[in-house]
Protein backbone atom coordinates (compact mmCIF):
# COMPACT_ATOMS: atom_id res chain seq x y z
CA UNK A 1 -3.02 0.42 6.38
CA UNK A 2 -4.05 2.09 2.96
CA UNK A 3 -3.89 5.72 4.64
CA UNK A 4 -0.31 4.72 6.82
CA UNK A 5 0.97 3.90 3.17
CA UNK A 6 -0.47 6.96 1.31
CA UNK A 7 1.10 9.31 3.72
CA UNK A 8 4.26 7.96 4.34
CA UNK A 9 4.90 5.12 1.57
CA UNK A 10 9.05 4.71 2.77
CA UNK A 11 8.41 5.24 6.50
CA UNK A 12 5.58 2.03 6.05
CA UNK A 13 8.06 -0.08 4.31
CA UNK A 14 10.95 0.50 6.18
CA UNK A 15 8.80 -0.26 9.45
CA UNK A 16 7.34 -3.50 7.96
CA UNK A 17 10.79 -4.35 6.90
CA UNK A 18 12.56 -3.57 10.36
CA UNK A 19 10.34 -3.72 13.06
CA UNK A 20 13.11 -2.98 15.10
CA UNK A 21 12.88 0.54 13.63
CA UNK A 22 8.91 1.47 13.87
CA UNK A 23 7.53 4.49 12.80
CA UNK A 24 7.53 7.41 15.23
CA UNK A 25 4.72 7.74 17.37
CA UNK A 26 3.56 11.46 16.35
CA UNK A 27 3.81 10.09 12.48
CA UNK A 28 -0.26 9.52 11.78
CA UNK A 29 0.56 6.56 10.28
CA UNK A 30 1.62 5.04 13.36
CA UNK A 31 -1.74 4.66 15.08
CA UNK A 32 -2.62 3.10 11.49
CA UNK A 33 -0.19 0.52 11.54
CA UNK A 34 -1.14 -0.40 15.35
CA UNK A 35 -4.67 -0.63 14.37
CA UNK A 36 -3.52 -3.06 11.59
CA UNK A 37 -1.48 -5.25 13.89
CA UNK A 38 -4.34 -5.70 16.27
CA UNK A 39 -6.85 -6.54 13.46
CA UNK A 40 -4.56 -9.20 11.93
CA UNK A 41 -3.53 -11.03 16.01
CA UNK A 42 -7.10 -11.16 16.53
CA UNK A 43 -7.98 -12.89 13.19
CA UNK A 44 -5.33 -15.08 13.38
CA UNK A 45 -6.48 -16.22 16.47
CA UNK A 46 -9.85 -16.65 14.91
CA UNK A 47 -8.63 -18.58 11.83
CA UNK A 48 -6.41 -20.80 14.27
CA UNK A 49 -9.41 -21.82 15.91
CA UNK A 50 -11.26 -22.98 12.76
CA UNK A 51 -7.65 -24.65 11.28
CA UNK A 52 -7.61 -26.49 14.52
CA UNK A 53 -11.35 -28.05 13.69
CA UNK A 54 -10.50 -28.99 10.22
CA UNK A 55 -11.05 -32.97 9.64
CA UNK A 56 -10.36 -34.82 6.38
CA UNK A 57 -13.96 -35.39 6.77
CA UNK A 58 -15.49 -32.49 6.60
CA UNK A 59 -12.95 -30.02 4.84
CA UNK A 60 -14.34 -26.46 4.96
CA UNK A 61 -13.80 -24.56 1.93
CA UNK A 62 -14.85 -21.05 3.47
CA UNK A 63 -10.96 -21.52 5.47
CA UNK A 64 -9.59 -21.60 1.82
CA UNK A 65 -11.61 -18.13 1.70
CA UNK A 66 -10.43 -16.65 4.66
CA UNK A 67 -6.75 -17.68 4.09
CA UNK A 68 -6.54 -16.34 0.82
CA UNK A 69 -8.06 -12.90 2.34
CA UNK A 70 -5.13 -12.83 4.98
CA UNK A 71 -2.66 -13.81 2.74
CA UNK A 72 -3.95 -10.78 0.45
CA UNK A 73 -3.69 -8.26 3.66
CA UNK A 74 -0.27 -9.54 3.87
CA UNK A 75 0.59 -9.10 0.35
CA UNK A 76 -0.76 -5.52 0.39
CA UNK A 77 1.18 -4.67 3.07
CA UNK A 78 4.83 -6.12 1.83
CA UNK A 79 5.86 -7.62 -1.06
CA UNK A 80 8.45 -9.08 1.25
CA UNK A 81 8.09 -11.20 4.75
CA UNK A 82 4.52 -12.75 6.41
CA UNK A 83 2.92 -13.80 3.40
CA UNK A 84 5.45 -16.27 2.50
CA UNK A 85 4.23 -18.51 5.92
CA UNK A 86 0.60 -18.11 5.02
CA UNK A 87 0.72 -19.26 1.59
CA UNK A 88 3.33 -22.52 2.89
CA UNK A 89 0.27 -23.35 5.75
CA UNK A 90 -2.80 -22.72 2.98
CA UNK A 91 -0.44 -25.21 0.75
CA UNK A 92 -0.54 -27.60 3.37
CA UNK A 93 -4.31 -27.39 3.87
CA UNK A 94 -4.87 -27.96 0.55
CA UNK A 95 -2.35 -30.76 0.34
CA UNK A 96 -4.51 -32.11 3.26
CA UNK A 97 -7.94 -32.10 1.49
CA UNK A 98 -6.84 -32.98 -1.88
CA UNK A 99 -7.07 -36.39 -1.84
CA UNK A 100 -10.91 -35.86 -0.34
CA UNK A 101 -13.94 -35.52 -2.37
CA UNK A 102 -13.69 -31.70 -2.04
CA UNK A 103 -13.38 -30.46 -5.54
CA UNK A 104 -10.82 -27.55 -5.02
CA UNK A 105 -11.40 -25.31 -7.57
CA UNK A 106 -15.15 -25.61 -7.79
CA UNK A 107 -15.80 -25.69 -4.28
CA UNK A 108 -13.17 -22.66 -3.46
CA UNK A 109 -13.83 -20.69 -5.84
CA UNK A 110 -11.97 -17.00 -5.75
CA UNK A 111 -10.17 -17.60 -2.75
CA UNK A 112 -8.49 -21.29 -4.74
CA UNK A 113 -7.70 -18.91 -7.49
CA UNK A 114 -5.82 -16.30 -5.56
CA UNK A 115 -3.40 -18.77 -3.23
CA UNK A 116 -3.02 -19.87 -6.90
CA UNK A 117 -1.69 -16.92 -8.34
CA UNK A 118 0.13 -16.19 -5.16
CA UNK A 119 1.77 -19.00 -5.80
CA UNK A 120 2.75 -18.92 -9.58
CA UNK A 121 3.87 -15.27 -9.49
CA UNK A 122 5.59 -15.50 -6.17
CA UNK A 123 8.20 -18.55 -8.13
CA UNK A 124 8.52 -15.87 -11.14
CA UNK A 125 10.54 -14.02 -8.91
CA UNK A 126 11.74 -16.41 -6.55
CA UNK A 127 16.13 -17.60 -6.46
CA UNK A 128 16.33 -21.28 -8.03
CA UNK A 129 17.01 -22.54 -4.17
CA UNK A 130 13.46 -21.61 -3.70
CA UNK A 131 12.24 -23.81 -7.08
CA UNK A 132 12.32 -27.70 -6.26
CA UNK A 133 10.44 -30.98 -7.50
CA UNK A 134 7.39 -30.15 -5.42
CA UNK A 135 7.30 -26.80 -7.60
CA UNK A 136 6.87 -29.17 -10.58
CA UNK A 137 4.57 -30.88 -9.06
CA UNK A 138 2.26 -27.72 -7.63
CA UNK A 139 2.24 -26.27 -11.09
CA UNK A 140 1.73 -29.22 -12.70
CA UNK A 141 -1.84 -29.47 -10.77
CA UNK A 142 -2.73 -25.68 -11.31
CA UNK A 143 -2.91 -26.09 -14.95
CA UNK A 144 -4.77 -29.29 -14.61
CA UNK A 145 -6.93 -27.44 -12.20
CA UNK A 146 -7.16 -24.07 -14.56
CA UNK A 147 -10.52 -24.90 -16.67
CA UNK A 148 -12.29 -26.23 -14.15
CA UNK A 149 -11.61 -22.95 -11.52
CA UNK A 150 -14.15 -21.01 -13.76
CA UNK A 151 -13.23 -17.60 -12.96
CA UNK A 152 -12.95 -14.90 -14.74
CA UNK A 153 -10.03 -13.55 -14.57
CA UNK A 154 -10.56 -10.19 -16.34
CA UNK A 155 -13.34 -9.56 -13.39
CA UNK A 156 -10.75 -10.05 -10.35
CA UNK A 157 -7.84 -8.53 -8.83
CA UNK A 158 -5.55 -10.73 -11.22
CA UNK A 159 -6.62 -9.78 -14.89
CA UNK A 160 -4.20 -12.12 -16.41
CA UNK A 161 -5.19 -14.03 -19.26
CA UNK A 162 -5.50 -17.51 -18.88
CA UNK A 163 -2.93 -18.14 -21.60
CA UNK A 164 -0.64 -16.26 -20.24
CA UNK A 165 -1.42 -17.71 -16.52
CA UNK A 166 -0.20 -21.08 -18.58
CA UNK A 167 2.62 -19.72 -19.84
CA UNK A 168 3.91 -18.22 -16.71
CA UNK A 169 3.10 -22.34 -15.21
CA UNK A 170 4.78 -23.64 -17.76
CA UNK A 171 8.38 -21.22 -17.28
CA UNK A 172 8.31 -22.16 -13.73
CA UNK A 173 8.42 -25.40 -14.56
CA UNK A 174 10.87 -25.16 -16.81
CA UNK A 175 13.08 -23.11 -14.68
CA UNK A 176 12.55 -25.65 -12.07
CA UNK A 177 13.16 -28.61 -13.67
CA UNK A 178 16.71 -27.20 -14.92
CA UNK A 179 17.38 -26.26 -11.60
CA UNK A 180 16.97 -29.57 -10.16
CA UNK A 181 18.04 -31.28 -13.24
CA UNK A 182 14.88 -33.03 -13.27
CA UNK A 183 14.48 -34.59 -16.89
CA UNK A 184 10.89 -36.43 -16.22
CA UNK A 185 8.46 -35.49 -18.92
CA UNK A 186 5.09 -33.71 -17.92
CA UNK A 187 2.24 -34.92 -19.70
CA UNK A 188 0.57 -32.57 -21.02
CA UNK A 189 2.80 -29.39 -20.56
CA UNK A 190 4.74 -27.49 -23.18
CA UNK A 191 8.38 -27.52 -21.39
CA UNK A 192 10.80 -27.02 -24.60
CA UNK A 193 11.57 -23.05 -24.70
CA UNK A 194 10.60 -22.87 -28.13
CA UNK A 195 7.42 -24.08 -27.41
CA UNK A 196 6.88 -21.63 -24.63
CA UNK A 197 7.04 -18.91 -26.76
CA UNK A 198 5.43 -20.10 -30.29
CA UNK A 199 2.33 -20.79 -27.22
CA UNK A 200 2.75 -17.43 -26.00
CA UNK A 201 3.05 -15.03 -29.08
CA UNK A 202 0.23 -17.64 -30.39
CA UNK A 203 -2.14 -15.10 -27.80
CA UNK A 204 -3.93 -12.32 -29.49
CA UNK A 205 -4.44 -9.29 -27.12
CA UNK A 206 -7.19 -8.21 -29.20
CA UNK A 207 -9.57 -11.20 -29.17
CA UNK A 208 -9.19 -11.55 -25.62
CA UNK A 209 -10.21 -8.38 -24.78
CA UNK A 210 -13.26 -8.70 -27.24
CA UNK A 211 -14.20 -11.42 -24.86
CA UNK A 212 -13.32 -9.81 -21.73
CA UNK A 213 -15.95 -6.89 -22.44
CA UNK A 214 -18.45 -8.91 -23.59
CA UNK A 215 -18.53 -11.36 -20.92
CA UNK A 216 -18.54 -8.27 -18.08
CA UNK A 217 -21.32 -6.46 -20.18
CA UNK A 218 -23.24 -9.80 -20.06
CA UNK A 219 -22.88 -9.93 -16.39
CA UNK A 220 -22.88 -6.53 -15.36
CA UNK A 221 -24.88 -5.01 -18.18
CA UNK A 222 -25.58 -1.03 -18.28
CA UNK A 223 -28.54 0.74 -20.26
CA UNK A 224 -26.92 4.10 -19.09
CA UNK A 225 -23.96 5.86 -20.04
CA UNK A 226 -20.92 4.31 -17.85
CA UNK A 227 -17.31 6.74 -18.13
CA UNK A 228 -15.22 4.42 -16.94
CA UNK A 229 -16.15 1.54 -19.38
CA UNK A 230 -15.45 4.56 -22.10
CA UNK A 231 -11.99 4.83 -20.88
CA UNK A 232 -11.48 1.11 -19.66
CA UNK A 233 -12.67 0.55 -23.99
CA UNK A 234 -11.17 -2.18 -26.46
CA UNK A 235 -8.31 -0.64 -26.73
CA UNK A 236 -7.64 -0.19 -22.87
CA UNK A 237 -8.35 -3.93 -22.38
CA UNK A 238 -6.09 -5.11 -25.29
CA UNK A 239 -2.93 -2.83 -23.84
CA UNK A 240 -3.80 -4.73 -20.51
CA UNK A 241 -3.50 -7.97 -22.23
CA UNK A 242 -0.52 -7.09 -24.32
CA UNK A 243 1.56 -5.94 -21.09
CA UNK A 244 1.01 -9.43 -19.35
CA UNK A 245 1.87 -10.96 -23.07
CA UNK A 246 5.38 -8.97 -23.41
CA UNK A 247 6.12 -9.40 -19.85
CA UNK A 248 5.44 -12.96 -19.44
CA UNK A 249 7.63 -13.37 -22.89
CA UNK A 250 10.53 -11.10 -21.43
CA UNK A 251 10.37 -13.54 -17.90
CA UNK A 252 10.73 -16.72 -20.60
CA UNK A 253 13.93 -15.23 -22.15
CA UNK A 254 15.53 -14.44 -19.34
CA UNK A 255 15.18 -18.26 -17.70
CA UNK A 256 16.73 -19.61 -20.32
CA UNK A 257 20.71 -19.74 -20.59
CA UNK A 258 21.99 -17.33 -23.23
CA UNK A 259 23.49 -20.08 -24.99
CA UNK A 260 20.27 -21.89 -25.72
CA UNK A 261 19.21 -18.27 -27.17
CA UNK A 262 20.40 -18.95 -30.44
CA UNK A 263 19.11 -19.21 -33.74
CA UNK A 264 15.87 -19.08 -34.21
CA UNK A 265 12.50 -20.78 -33.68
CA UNK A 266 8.74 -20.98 -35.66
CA UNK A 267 7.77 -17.30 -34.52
CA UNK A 268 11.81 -15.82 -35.20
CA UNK A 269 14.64 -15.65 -33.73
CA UNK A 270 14.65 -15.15 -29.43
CA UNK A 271 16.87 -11.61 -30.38
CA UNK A 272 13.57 -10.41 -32.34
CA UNK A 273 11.22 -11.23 -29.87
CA UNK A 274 12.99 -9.74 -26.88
CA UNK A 275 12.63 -6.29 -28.93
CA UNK A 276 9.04 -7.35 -29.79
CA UNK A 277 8.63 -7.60 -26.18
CA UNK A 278 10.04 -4.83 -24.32
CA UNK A 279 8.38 -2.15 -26.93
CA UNK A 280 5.06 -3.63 -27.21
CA UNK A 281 4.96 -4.19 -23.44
CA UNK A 282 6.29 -0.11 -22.89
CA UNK A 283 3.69 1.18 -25.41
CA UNK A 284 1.32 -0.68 -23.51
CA UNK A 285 2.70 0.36 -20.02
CA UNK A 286 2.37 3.81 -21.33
CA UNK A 287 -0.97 3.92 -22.87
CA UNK A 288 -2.59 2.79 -19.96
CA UNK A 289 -1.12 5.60 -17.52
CA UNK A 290 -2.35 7.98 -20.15
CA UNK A 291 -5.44 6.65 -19.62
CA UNK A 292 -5.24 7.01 -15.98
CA UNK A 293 -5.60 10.40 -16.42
CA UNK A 294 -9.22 10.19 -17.81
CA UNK A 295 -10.00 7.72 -14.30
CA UNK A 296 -9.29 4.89 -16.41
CA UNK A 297 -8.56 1.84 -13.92
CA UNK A 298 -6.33 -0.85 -15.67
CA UNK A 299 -2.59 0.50 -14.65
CA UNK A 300 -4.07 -0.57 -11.40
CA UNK A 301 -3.17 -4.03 -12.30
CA UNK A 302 -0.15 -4.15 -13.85
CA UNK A 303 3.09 -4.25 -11.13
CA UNK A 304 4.32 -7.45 -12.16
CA UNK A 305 4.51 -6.29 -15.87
CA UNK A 306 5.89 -3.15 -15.08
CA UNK A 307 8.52 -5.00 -12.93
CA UNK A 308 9.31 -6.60 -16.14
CA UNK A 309 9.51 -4.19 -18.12
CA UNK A 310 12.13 -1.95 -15.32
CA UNK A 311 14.31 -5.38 -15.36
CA UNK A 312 14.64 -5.10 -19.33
CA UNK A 313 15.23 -0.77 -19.17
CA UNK A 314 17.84 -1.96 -17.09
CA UNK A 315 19.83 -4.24 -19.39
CA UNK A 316 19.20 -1.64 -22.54
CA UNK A 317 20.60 1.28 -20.10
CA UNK A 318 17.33 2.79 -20.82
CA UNK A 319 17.28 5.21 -17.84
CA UNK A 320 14.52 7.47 -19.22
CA UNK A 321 12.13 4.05 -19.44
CA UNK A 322 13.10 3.14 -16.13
CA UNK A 323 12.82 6.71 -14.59
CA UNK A 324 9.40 6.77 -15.95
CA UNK A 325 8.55 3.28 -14.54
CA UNK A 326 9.70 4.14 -11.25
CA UNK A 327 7.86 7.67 -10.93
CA UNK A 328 4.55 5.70 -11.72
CA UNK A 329 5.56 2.69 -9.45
CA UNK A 330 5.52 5.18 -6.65
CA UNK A 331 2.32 6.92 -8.34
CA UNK A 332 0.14 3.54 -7.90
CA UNK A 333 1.48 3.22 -4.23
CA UNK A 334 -0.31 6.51 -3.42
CA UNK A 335 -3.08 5.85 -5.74
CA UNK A 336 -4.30 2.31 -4.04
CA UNK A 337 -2.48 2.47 -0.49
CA UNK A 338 -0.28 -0.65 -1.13
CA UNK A 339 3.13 -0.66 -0.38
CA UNK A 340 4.96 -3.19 -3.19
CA UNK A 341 4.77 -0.56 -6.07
CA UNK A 342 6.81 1.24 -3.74
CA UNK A 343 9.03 -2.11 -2.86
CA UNK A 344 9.55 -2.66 -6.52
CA UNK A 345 10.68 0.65 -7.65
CA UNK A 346 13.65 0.43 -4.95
CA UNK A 347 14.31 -2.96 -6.05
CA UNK A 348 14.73 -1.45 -9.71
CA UNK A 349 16.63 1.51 -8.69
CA UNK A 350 19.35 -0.35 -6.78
CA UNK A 351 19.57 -2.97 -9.63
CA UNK A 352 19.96 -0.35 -11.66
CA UNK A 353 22.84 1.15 -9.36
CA UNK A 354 24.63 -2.20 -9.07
CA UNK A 355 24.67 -2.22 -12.68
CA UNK A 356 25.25 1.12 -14.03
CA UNK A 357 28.84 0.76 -14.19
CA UNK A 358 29.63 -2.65 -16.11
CA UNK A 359 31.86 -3.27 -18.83
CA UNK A 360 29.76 -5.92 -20.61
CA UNK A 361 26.51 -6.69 -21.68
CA UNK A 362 23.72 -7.33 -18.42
CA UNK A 363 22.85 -10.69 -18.40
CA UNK A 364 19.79 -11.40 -16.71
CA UNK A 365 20.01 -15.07 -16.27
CA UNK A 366 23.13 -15.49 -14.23
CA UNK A 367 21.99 -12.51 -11.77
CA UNK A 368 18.01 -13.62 -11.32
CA UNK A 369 19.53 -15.47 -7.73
CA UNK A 370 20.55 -12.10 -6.75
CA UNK A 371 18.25 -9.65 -7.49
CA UNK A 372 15.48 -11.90 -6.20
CA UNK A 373 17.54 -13.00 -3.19
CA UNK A 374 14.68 -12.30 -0.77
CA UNK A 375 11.61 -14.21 -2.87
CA UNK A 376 9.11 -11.17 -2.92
CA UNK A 377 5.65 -11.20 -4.74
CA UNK A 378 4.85 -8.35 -6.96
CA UNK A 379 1.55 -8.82 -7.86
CA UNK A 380 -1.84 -6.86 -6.97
């Protein structure tokens, strides 16, 4: 799949998007793709035949494992289309063995924590049709659930920090309770806007990534020279933080109605941290390609910020910004052999096209339904 994508990044996308128009058969990506296809039937067979054994009684974490792993083939391969069905039927195993002795997060580990974050960054950019009391519900459990998974976060595919993991729980919620004018209050959760963001700009990038290096040097230590922990330093690990900071706090302002935008709250007013956002979060975007040039790794993990940040270009009619987004977008396709970088610069480049032209100010808010219509999941 990796190679199919590297060589031909549009002709993978389009054929994953319209089977009805598959690659030709002389393009070397094609015997890729079949290869693909036949690996995933005959593990789905193979995981059908364990799902079909599972018992209340004896829940079997390793099928939390294995589901996660498909669902991650699927993500890789589209941010669009199968992996929407494989996260709904791992949801409904875990709904199943929830109310068993089977500690979830313990007991699953890695493969708990990814359906998790499939799930919490697949609502960010999900149409409020998609968000519904059972969305309240779900997140409402995952941050009950997010001290006792015990993963570190900065050591997986997912580098978010966990306060911003909390604060991208606690927009959904928010977004889904207004959507389904649900007025209930959650115990526990931070729900008021306000309080969102005083939570979120509470984070400091910097301490975090103190902590991220010295927990990986404590696990993985290394008495010899090591180049890419020179280039992945402090200051690589703080940018990482900082884009998932300014992104998640861009994806807060824009759920909110603009009305409800004004004045001001305990950290300023929303106006001054929108422009705190989008230019920490492009520094941050930037610095890290830079970076990328002396093998540093962390742009690797940043789509979902950079999606943010392309969304925000795109209301300032900052076409070099977005330009430069997109160019990388495509760059990290190639790079890793996944085919959503690719997915998300098109998205940005027809937004931007739908857009160009307007006579007032790009509101975010009222268009999210749109230009989200088809719930994809831009995340690595």
């Amino acid at each position: 799949m990796h190679k199919a994508i590297q060589r031909a990044p549009q002709a993978f996308v389009d054929s994953v998007k319209s089977p009805s128009h598959p690659m030709a058969k002389n393009d070397p990506g094609a015997l890729n793709l079949a290869m693909l296809h036949h690996h995933q039937a005959s593990a789905a067979h193979s995981m059908q035949g364990q799902i079909e054994k599972v018992t209340a009684a004896e829940p079997d974490p390793r099928i939390i494992g294995n589901l996660a792993l498909f669902l991650s083939v699927n993500i890789m391969e589209s941010a669009y289309g199968k992996w929407h069905a494989h996260l709904q039927g791992a949801k409904a195993l875990i709904d199943f063995w929830r109310h068993t002795d089977l500690n979830l997060p313990e007991s699953c580990g890695f493969g708990y924590f990814n359906l998790v974050m499939a799930d919490i960054y697949s609502t960010t950019t999900s149409p409020s049709n998609h968000l519904s009391p059972s969305t309240v519900s779900y997140h409402s459990t995952y941050l009950d659930e997010i001290d006792r998974l015990q993963i570190f976060s900065f050591d997986s595919f997912t580098p978010v920090p966990k306060e911003m993991i909390i604060t991208a729980i606690s927009v959904n919620i928010h977004r889904a309770r207004a959507t389904n004018d649900t007025l209930e209050i959650c115990e526990g959760i931070e729900t008021s806007a306000s309080g969102i963001l005083e939570y979120a700009r509470a984070f400091s990038p910097a301490i975090w990534a103190v902590e991220a290096m010295a927990a990986l040097a404590e696990t993985n230590p290394s008495p010899t020279p090591n180049s890419l922990r020179d280039v992945n330093n402090l200051d690589s690990w703080t940018a990482l933080a900082q884009s998932f900071q300014s992104a998640t706090v861009l994806y807060l302002i824009w759920s909110i109605p603009p009305d409800e935008r004004v004045g001001g709250t305990e950290v300023g007013t929303w106006a001054a941290a929108r422009s705190w956002a989008y230019a920490t979060l492009t520094t941050a975007i930037h610095d890290l390609f830079e970076r990328r040039q002396k093998k540093g790794s962390h742009y690797k993990f940043i789509l979902w910020s950079m999606l943010m940040a392309g969304l925000e270009a795109i209301v300032l009619s900052d076409h070099a910004e977005l330009v430069f987004l997109c160019s990388n977008l495509r760059t990290l396709t190639v790079d890793l052999g996944v085919s959503a970088m690719h997915e998300a610069a098109d998205l940005l480049e027809k937004t931007w096209t739908r857009f160009e032209n307007r006579e007032m100010e790009l509101e975010l808010h009222h268009h999210w339904d749109e230009i989200f219509a088809d719930a994809p999941l831009f995340l690595m």
